[in-house]
PDB file of N, CA and C in Angstrom:
ATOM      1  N   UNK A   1    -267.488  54.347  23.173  1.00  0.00           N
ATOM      2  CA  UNK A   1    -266.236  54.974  23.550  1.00  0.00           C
ATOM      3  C   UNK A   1    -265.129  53.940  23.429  1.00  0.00           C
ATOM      4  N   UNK A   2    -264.439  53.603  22.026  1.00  0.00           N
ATOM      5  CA  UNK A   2    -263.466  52.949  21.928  1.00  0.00           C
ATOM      6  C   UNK A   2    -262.354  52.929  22.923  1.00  0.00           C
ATOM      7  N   UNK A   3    -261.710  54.264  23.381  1.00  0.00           N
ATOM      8  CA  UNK A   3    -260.767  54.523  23.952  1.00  0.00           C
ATOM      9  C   UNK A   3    -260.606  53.776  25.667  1.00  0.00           C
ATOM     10  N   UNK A   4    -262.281  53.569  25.870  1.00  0.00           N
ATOM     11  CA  UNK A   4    -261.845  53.141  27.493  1.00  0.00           C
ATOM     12  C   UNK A   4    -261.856  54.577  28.185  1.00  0.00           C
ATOM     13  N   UNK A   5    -262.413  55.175  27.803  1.00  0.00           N
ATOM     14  CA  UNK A   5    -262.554  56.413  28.557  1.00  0.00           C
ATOM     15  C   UNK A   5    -264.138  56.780  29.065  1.00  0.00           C
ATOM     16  N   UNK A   6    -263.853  56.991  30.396  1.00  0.00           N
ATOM     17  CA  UNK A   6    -265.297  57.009  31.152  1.00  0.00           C
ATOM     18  C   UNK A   6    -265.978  55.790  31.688  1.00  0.00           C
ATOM     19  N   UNK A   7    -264.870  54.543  31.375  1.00  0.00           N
ATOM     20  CA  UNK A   7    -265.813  53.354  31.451  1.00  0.00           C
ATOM     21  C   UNK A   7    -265.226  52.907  32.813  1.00  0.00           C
ATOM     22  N   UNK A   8    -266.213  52.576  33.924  1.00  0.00           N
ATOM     23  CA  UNK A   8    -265.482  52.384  35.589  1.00  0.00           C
ATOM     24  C   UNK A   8    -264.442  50.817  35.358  1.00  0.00           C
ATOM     25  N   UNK A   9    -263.142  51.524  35.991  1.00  0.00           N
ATOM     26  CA  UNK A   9    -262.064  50.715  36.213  1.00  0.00           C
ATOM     27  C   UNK A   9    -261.353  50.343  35.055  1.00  0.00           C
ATOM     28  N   UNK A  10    -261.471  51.088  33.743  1.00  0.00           N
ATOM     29  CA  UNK A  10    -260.181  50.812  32.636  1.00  0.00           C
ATOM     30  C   UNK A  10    -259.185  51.561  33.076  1.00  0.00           C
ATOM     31  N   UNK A  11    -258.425  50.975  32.411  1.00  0.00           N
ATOM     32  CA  UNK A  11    -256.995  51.271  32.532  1.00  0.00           C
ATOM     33  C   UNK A  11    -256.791  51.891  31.176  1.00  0.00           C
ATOM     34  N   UNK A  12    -256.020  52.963  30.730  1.00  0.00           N
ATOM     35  CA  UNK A  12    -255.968  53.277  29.370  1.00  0.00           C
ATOM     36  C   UNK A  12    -254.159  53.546  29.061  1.00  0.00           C
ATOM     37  N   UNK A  13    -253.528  53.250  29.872  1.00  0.00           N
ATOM     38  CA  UNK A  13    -252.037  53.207  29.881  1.00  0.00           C
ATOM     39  C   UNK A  13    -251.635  52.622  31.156  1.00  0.00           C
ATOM     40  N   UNK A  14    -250.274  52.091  30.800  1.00  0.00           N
ATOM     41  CA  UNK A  14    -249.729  51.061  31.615  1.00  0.00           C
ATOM     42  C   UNK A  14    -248.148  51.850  31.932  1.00  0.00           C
ATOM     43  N   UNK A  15    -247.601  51.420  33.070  1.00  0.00           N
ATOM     44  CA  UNK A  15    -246.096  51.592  32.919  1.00  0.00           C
ATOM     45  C   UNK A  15    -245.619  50.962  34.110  1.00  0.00           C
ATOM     46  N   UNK A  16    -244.786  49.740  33.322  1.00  0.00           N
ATOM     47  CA  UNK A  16    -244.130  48.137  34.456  1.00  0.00           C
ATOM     48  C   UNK A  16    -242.668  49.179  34.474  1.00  0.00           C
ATOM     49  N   UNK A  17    -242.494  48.965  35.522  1.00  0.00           N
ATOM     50  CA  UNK A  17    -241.010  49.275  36.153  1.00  0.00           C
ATOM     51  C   UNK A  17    -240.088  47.535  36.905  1.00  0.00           C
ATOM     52  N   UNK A  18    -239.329  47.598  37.086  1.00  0.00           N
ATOM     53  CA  UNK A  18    -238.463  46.239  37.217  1.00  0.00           C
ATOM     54  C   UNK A  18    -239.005  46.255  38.864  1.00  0.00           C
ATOM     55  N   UNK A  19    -238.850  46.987  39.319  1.00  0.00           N
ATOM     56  CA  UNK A  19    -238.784  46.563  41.190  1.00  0.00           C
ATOM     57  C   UNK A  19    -239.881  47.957  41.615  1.00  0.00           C
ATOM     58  N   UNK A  20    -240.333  47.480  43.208  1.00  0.00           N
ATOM     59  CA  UNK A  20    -241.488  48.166  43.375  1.00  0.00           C
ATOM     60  C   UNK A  20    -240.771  49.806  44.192  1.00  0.00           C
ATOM     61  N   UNK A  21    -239.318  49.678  44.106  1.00  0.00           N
ATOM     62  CA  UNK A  21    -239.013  51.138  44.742  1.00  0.00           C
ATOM     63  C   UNK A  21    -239.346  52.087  43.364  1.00  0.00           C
ATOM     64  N   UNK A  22    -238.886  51.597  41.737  1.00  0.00           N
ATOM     65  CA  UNK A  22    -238.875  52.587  40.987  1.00  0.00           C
ATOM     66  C   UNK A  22    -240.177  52.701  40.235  1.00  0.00           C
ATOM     67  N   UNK A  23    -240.786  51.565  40.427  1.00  0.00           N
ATOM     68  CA  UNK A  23    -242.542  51.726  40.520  1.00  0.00           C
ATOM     69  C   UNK A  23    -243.231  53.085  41.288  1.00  0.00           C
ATOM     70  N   UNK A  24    -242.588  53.162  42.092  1.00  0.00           N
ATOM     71  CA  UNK A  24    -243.166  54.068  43.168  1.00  0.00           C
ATOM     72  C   UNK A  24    -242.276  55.653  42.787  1.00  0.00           C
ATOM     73  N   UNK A  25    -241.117  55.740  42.525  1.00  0.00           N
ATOM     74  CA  UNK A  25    -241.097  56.813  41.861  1.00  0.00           C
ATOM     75  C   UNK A  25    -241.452  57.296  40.609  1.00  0.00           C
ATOM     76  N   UNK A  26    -241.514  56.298  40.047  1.00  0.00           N
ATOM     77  CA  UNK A  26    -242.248  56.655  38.783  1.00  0.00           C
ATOM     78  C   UNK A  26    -243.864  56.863  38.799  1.00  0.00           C
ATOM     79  N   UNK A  27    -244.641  56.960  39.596  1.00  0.00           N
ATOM     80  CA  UNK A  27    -245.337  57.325  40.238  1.00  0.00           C
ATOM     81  C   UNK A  27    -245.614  58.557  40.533  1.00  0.00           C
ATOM     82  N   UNK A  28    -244.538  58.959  41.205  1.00  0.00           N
ATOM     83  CA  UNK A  28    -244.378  60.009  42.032  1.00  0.00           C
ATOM     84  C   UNK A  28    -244.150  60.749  40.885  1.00  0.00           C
ATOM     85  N   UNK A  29    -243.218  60.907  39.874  1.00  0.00           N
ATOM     86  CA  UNK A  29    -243.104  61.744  38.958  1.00  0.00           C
ATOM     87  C   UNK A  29    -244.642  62.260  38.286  1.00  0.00           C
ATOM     88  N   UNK A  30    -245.282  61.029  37.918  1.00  0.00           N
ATOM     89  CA  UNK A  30    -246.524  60.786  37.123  1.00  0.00           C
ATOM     90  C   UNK A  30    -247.344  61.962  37.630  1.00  0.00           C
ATOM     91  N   UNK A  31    -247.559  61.670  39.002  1.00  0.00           N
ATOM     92  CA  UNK A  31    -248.430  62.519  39.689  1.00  0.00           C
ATOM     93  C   UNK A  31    -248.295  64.334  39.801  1.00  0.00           C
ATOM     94  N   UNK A  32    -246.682  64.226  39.752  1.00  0.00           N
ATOM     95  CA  UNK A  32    -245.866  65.523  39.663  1.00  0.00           C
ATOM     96  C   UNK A  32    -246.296  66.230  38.630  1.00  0.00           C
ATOM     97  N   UNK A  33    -246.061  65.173  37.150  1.00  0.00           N
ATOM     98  CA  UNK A  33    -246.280  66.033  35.926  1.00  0.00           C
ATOM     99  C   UNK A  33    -247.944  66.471  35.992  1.00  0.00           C
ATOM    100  N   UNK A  34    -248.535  65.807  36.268  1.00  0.00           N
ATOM    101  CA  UNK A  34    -250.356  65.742  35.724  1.00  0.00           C
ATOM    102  C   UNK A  34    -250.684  66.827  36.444  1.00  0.00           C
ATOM    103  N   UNK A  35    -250.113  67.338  37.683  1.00  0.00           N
ATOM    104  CA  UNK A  35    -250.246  68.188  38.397  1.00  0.00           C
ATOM    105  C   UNK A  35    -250.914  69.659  37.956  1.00  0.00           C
ATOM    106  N   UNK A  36    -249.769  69.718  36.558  1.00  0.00           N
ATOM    107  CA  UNK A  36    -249.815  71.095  35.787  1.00  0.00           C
ATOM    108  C   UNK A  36    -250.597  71.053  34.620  1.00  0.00           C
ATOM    109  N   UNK A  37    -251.489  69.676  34.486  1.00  0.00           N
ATOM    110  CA  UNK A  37    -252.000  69.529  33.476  1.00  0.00           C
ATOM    111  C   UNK A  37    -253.565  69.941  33.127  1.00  0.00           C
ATOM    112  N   UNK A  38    -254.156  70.581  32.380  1.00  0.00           N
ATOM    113  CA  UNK A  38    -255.356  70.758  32.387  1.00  0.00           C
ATOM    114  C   UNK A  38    -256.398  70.056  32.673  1.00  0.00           C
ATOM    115  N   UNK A  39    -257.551  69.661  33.336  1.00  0.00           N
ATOM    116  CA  UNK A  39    -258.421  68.612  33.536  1.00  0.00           C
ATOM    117  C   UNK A  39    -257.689  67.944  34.562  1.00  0.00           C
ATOM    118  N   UNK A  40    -258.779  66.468  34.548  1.00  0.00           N
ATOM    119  CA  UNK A  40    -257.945  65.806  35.923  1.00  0.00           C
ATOM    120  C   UNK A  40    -257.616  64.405  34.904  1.00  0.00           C
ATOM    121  N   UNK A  41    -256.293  64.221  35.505  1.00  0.00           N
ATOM    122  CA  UNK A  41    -255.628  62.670  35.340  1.00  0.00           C
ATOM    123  C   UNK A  41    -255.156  61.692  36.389  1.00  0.00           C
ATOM    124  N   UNK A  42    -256.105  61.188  35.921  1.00  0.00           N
ATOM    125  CA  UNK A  42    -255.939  59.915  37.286  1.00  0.00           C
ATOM    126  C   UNK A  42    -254.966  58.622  36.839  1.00  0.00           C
ATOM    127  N   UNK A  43    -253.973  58.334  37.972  1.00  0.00           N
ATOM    128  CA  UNK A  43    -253.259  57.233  38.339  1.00  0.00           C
ATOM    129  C   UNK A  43    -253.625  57.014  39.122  1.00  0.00           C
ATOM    130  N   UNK A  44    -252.837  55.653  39.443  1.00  0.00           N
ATOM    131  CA  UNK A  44    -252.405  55.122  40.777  1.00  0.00           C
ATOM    132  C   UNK A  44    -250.896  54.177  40.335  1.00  0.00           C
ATOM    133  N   UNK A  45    -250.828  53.310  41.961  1.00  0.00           N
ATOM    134  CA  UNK A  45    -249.562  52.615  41.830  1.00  0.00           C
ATOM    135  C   UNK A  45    -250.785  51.655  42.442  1.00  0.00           C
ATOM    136  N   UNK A  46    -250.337  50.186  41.324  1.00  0.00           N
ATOM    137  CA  UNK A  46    -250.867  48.938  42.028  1.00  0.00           C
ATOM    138  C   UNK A  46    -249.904  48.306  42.855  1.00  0.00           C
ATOM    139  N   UNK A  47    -250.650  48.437  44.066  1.00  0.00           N
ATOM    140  CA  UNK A  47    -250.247  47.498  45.169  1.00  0.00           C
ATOM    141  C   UNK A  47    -250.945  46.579  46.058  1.00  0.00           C
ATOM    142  N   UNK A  48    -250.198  46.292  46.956  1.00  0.00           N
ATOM    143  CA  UNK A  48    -251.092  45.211  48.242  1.00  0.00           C
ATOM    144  C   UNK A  48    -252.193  45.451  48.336  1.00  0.00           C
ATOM    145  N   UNK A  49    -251.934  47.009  48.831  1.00  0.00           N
ATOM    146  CA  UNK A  49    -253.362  47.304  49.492  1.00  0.00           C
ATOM    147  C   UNK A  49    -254.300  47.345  48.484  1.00  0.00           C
ATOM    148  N   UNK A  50    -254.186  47.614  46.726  1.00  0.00           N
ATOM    149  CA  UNK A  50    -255.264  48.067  46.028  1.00  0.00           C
ATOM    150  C   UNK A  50    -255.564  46.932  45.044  1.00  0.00           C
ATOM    151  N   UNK A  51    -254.659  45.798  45.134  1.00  0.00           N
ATOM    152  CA  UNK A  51    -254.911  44.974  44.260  1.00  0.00           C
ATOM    153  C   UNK A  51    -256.550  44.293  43.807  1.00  0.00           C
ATOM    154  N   UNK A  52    -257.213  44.101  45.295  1.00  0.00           N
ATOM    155  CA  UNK A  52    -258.459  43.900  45.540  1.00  0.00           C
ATOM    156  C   UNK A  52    -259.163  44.324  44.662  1.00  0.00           C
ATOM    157  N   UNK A  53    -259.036  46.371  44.497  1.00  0.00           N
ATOM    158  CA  UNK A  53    -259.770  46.670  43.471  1.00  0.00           C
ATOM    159  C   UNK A  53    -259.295  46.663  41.937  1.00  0.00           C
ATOM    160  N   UNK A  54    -258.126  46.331  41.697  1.00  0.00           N
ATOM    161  CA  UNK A  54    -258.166  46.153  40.563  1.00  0.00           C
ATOM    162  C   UNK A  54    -258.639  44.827  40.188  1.00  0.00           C
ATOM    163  N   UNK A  55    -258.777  43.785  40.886  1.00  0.00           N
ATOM    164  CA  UNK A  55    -258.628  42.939  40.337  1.00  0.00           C
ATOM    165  C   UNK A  55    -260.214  42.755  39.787  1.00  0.00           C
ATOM    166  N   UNK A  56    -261.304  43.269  40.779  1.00  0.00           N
ATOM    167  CA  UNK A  56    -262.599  43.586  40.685  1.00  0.00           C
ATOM    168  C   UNK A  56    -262.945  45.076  39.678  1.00  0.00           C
ATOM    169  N   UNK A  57    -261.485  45.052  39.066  1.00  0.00           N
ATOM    170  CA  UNK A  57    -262.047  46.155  37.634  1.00  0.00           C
ATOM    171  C   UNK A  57    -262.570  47.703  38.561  1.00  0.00           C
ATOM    172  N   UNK A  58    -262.060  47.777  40.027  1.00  0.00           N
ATOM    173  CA  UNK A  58    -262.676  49.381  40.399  1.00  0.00           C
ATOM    174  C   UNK A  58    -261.984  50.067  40.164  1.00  0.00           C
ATOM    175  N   UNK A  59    -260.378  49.897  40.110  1.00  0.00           N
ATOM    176  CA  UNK A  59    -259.211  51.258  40.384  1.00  0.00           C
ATOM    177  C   UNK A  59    -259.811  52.275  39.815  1.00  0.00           C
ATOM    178  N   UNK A  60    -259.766  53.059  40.833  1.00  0.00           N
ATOM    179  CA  UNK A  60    -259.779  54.866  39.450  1.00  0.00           C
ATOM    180  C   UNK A  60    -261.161  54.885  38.969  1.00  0.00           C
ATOM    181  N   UNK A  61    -262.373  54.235  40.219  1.00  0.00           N
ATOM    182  CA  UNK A  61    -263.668  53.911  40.479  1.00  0.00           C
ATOM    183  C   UNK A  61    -264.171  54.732  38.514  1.00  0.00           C
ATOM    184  N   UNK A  62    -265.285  55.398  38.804  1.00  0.00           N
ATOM    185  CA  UNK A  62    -266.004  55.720  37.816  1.00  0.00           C
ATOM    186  C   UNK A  62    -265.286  56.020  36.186  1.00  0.00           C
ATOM    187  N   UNK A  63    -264.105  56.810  36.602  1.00  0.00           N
ATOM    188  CA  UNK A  63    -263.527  57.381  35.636  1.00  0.00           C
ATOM    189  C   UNK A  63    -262.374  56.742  34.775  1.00  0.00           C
ATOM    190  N   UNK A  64    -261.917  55.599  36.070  1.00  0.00           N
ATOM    191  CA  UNK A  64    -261.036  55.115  35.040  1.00  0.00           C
ATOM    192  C   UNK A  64    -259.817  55.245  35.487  1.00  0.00           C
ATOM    193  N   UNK A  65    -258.648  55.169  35.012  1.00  0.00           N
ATOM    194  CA  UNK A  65    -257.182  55.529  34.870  1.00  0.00           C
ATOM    195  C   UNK A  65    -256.664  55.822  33.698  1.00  0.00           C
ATOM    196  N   UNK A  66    -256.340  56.544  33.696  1.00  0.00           N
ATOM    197  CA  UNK A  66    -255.487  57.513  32.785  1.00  0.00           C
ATOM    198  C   UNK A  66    -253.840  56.748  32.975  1.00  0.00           C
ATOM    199  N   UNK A  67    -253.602  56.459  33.992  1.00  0.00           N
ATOM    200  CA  UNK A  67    -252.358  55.720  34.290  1.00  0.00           C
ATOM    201  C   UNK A  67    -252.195  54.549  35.179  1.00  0.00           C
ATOM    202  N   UNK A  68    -251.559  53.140  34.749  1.00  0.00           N
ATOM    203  CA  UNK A  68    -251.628  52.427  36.044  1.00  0.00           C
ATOM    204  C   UNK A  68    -250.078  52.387  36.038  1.00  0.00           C
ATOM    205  N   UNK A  69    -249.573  52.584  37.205  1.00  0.00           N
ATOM    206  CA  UNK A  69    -248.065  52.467  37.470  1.00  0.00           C
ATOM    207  C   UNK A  69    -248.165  50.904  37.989  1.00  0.00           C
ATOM    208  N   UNK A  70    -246.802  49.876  37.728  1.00  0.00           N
ATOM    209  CA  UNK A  70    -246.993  48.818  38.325  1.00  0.00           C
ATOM    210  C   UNK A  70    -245.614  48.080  38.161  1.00  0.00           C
ATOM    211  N   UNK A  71    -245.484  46.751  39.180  1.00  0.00           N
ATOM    212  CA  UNK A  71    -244.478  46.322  38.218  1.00  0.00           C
ATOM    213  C   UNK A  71    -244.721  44.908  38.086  1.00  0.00           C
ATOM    214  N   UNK A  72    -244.111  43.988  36.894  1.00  0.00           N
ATOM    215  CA  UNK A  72    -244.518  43.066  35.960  1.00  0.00           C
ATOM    216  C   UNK A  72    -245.396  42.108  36.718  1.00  0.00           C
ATOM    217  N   UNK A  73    -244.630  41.328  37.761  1.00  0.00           N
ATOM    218  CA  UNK A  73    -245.447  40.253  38.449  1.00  0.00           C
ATOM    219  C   UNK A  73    -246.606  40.620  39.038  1.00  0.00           C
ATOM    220  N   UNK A  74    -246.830  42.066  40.257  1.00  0.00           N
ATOM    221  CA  UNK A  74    -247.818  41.941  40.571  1.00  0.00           C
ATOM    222  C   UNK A  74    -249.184  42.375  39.403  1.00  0.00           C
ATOM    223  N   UNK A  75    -249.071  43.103  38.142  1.00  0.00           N
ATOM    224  CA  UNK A  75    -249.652  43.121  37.246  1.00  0.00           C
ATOM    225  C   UNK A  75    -250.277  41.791  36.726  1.00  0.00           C
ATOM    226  N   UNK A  76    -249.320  40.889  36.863  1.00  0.00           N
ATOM    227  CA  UNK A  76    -249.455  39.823  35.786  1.00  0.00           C
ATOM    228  C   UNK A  76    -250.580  38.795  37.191  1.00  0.00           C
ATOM    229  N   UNK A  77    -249.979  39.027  38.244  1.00  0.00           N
ATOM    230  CA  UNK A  77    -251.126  38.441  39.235  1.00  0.00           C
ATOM    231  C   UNK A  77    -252.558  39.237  39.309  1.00  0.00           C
ATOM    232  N   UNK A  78    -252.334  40.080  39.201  1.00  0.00           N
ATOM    233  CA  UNK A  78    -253.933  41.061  39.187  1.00  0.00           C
ATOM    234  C   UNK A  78    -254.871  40.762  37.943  1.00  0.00           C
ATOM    235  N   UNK A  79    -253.983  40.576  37.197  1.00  0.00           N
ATOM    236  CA  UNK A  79    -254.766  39.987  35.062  1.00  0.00           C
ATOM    237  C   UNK A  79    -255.396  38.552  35.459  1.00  0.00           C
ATOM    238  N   UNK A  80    -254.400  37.642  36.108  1.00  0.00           N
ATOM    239  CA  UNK A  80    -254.972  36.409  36.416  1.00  0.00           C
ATOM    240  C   UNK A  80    -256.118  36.000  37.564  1.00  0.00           C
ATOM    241  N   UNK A  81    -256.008  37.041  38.479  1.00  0.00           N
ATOM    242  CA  UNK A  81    -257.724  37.173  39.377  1.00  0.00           C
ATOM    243  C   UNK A  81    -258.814  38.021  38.640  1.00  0.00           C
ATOM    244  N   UNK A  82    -258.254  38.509  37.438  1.00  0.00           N
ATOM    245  CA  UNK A  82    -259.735  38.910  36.924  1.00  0.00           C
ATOM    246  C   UNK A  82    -259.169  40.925  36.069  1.00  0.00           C
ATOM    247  N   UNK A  83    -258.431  41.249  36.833  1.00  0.00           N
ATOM    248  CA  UNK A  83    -258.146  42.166  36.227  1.00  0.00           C
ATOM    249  C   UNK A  83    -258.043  42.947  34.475  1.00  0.00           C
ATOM    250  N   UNK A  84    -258.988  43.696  34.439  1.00  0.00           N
ATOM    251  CA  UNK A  84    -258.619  43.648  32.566  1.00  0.00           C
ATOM    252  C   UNK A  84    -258.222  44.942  32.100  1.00  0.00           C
ATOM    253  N   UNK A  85    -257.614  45.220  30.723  1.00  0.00           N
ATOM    254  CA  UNK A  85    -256.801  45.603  30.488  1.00  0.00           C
ATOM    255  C   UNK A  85    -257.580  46.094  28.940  1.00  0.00           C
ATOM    256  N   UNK A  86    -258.609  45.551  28.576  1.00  0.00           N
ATOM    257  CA  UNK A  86    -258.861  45.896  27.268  1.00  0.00           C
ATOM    258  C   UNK A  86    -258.679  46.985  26.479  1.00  0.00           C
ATOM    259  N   UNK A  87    -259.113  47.852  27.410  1.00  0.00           N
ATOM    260  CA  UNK A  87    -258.777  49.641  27.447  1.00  0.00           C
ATOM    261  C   UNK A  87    -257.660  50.247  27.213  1.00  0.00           C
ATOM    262  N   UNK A  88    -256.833  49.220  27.841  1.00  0.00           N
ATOM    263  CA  UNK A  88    -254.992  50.239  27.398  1.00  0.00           C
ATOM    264  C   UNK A  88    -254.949  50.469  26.192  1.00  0.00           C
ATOM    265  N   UNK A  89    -254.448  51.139  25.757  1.00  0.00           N
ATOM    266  CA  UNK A  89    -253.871  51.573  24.720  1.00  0.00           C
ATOM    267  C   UNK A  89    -252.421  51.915  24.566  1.00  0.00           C
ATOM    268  N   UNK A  90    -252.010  51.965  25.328  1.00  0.00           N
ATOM    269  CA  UNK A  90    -250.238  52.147  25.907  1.00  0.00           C
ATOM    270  C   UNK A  90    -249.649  51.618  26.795  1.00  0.00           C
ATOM    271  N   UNK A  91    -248.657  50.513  26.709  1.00  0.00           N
ATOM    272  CA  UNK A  91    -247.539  49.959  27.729  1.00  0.00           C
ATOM    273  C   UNK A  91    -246.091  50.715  27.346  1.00  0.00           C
ATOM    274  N   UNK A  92    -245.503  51.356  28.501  1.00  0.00           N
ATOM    275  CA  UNK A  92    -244.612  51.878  28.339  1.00  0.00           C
ATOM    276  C   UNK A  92    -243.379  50.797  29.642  1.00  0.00           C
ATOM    277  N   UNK A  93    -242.473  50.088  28.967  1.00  0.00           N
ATOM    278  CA  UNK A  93    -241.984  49.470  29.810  1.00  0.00           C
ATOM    279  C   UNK A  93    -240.633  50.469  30.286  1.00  0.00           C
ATOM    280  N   UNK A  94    -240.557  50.914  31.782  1.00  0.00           N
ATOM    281  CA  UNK A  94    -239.276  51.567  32.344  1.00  0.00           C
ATOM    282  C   UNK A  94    -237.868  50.621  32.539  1.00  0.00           C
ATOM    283  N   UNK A  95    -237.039  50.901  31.812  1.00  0.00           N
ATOM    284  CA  UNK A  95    -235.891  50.319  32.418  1.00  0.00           C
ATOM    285  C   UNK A  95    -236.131  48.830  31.809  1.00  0.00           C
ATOM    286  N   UNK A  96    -236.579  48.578  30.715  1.00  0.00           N
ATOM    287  CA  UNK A  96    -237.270  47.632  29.370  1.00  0.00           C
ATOM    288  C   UNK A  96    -235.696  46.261  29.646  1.00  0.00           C
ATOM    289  N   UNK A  97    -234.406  46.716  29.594  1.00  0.00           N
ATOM    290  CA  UNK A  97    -233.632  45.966  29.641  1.00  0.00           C
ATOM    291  C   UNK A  97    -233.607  44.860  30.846  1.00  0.00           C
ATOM    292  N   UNK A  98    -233.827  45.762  31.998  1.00  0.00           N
ATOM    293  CA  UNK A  98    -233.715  45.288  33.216  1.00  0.00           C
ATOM    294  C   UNK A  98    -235.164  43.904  33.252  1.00  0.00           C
ATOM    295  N   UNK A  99    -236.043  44.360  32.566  1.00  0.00           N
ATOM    296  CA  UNK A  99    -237.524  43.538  32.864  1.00  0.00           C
ATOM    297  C   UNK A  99    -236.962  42.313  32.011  1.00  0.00           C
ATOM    298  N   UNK A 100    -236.326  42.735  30.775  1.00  0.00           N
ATOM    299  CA  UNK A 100    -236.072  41.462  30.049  1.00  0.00           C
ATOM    300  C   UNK A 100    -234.984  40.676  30.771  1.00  0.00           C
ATOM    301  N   UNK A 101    -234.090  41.006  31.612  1.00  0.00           N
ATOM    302  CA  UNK A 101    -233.051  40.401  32.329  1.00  0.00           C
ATOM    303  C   UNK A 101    -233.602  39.833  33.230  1.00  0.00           C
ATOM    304  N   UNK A 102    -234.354  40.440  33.797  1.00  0.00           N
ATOM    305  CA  UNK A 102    -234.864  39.272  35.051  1.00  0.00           C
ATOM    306  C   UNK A 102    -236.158  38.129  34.460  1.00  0.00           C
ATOM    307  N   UNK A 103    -236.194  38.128  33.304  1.00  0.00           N
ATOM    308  CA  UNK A 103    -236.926  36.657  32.602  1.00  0.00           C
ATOM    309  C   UNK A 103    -235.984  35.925  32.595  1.00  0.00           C
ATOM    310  N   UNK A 104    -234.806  35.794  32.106  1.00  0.00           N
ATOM    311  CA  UNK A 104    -233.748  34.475  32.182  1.00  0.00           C
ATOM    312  C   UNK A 104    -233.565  33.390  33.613  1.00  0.00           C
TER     313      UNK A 104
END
């Protein structure tokens, strides 16, 4: 299964938001749309509390994620305790200007 699908704790799409309020609505949308969607699609939002399991490859236990909502740093700390990513197939960066502005 090339895609990362079915395999416990891939991630198969990504989406970094600049700060963790629009992380969290973008989230909230995510969850909104999938709602109406056929089958089940699993997200989450990486945070405090769940970093643990991502970093140990569980988020979205058996099935996976269909979506990880996040934003840049704590991502980039979760990759460096172990977190992997091989599976994505899509980074969609929100608000792309803003992420590159706060690198300077």
């Amino acid at each position: 299964e090339g895609d990362g699908a079915g395999r416990r704790g891939h991630v198969r799409s990504i989406l970094l938001a600049p700060s963790r309020e629009l992380a969290s609505q973008l989230h909230r949308e995510v969850s909104r749309l999938s709602d109406s969607m056929p089958g089940r699609f699993h997200s989450a939002l990486l945070s405090r509390s769940n970093a643990g399991l991502a970093q140990s490859n569980q988020l979205g236990g058996k099935a996976g994620l269909d979506c990880l909502v996040s934003t840049p740093l704590r991502l980039a700390e979760c990759m460096e305790r172990g977190m992997r990513a091989d599976g994505c197939r899509l980074v969609v960066l929100d608000e792309a200007d803003r992420l590159l502005d706060a690198s300077d």
